[in-house]
Protein backbone atom coordinates (compact mmCIF):
# COMPACT_ATOMS: atom_id res chain seq x y z
CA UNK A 1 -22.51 -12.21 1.62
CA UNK A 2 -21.75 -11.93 -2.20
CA UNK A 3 -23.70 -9.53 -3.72
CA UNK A 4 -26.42 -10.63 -6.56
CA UNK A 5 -24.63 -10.72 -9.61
CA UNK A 6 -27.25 -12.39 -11.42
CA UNK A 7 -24.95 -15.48 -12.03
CA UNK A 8 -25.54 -18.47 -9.81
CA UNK A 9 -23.03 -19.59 -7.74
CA UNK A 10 -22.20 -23.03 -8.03
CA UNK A 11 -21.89 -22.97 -3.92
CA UNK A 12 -24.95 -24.29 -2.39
CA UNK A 13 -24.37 -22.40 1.39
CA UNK A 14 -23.77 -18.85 3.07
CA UNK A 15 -21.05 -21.34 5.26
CA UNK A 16 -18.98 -22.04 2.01
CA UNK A 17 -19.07 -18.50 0.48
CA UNK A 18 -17.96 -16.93 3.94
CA UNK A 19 -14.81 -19.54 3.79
CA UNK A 20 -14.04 -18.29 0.40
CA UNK A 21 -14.14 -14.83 1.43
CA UNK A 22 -11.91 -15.44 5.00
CA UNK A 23 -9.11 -16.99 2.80
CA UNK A 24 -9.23 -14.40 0.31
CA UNK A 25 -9.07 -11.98 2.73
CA UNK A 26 -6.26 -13.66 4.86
CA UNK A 27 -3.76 -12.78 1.74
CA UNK A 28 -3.99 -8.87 2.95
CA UNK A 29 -2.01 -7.98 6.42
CA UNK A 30 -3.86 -6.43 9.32
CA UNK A 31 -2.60 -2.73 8.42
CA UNK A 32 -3.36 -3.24 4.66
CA UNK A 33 -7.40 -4.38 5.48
CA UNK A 34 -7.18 -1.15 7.50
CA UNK A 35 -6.30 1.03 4.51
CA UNK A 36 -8.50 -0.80 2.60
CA UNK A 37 -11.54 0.13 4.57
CA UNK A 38 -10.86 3.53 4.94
CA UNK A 39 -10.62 3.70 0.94
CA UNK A 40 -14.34 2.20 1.17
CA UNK A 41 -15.46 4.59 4.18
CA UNK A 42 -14.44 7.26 1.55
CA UNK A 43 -15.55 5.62 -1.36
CA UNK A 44 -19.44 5.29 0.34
CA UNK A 45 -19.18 8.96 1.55
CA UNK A 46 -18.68 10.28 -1.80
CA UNK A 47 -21.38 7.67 -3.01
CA UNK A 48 -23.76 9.12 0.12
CA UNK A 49 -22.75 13.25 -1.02
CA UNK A 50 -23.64 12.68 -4.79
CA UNK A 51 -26.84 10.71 -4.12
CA UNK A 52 -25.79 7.86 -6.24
CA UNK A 53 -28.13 5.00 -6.15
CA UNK A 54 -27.07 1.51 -5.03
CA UNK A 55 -27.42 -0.37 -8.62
CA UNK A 56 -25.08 2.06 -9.87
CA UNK A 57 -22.29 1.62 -7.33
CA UNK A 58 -20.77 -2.04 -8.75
CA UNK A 59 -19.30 -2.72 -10.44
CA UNK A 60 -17.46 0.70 -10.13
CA UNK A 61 -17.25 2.69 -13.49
CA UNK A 62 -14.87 4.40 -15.07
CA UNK A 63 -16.65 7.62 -15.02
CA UNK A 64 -17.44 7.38 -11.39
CA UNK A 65 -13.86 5.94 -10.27
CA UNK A 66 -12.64 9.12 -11.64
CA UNK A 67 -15.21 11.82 -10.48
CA UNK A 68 -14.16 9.80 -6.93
CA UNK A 69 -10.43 10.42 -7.18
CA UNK A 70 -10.90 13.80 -8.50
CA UNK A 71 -12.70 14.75 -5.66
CA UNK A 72 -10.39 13.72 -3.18
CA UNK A 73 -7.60 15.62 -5.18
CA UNK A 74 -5.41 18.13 -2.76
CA UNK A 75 -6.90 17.04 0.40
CA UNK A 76 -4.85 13.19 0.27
CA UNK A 77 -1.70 11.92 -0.47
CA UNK A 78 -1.33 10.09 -3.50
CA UNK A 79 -0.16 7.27 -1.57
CA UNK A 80 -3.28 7.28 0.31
CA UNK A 81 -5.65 7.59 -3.02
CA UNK A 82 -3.31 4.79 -4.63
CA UNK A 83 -4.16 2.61 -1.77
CA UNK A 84 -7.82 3.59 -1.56
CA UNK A 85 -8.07 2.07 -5.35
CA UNK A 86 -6.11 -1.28 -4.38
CA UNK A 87 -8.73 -1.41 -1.68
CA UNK A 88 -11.90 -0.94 -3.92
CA UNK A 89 -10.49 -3.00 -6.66
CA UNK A 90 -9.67 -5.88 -3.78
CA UNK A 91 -13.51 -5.46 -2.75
CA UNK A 92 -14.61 -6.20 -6.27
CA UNK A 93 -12.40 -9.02 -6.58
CA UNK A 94 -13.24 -10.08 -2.88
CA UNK A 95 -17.26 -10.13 -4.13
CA UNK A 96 -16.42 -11.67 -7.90
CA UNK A 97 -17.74 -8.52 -9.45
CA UNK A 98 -16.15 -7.37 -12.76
CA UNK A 99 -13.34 -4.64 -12.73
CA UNK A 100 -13.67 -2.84 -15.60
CA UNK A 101 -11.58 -0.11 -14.98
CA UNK A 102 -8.83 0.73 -17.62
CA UNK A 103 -5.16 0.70 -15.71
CA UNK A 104 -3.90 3.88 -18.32
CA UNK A 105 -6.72 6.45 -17.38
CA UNK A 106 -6.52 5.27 -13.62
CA UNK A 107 -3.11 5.99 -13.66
CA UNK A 108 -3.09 9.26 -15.45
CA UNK A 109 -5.69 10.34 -12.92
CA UNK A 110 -3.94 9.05 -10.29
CA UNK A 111 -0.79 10.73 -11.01
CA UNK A 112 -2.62 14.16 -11.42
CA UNK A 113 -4.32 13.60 -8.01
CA UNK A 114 -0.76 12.85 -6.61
CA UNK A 115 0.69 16.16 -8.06
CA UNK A 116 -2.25 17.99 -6.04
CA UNK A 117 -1.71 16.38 -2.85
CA UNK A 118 -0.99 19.05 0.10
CA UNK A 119 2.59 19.71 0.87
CA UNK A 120 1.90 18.15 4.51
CA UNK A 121 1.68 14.44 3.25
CA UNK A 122 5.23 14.55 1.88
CA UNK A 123 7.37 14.08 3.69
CA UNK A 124 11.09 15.51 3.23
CA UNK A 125 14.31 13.66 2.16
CA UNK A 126 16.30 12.88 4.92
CA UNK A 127 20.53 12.72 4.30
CA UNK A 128 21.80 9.40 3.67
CA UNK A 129 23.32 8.04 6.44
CA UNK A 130 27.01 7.00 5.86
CA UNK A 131 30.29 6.05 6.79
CA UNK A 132 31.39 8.83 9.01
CA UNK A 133 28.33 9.27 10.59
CA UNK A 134 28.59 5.56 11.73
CA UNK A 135 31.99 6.14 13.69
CA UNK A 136 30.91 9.72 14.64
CA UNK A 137 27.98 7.18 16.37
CA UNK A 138 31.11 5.15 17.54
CA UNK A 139 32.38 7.42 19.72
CA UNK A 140 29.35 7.27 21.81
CA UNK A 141 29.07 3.81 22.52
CA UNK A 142 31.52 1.13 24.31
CA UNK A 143 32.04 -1.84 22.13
CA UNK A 144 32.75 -3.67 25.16
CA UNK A 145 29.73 -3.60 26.42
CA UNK A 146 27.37 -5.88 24.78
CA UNK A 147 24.27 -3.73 24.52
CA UNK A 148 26.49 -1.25 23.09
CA UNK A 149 27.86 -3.82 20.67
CA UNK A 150 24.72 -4.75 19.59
CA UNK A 151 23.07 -1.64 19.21
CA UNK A 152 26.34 -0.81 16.66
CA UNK A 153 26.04 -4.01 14.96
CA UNK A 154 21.91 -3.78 15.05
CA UNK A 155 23.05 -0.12 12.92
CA UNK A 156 26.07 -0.77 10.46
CA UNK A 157 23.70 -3.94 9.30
CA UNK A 158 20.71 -1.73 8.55
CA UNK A 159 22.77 1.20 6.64
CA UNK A 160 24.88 -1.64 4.56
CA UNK A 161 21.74 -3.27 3.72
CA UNK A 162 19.68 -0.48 2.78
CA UNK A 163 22.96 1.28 0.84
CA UNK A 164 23.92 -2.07 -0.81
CA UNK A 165 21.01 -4.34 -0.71
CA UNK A 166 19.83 -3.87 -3.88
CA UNK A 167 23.22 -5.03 -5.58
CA UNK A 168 23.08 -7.64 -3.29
CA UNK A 169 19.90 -9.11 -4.53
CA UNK A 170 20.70 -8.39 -7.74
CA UNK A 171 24.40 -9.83 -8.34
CA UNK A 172 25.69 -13.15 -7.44
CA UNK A 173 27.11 -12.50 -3.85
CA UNK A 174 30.85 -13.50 -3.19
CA UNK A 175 31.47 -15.01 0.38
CA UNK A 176 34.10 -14.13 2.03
CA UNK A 177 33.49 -10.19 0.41
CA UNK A 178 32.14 -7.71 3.08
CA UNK A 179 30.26 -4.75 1.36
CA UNK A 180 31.59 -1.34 1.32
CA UNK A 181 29.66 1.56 2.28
């Protein structure tokens, strides 16, 4: 149910607002609504350990929005607080209640809270996977056989695309020209 706003809906039926909120909500994927709620989980602990008192909790404040992020600082990744925000803001534009939050302070604090994150949510580089290391893979596998084949062709497609896809979207392709690694 949409919470009281004080501005009548035009809608004259808990049946019509519910449809508005399923196709709203159909936009996000499965894994994103999951990230999305655990943002909110968070979002109503933090709400629950400062005692803050339902008519102050939405729309979301600046003040608040940034007391939030600063206490999850060094204990989440920033990709996890970044997501945590899409998820809150989605929840006030899922209910039709303002977002008044402004984008240049959010992502200041955001950024800070992303510098504090602990060293176990990042994840290290990994080498870039290139040409020899494709026909060192060669050598294990028997082009003959058709699993084999396919697991090679399944590979080389993957590394071209992720070392040349962007100039591929980007450029006009030519046909006919295979790109290089």
């Amino acid at each position: 149910m949409l919470p009281n706003t004080g501005t009548p809906h035009p809608l004259n039926s808990e049946e019509q607002l519910n449809c508005i909120l399923d196709v709203i909500s159909a936009s996000w994927t499965e894994k994103t609504k999951e990230s999305y709620r655990a943002g909110l989980l968070a979002f109503h602990v933090f709400y629950d350990m400062n005692s803050i008192k339902e008519q102050h909790q939405a729309p979301v404040s600046q003040a608040l929005l940034s007391a939030f992020i600063s206490s999850c600082a060094g204990s989440y990744s920033g990709l996890a607080l970044n997501n945590y925000i899409a998820g809150l803001h989605a929840w006030h534009l899922l209910h039709s209640i303002p977002w008044n939050i402004k984008s240049n302070e959010l992502q200041s604090i955001l950024e800070g809270a992303s510098q504090l994150a602990p060293p176990s949510s990042k994840k290290p580089k990994w080498l870039p996977c290139k040409k020899d290391t494709l026909l060192h893979l060669l050598t294990y596998l028997n082009l003959e056989d058709a699993r084999d084949a396919a697991i090679y062709a399944c590979i080389t497609v993957t590394v071209i695309f992720v070392h040349s896809g962007i100039r591929l979207c980007a450029h006009v392709h030519t046909p006919g020209k295979v790109p290089q690694l």
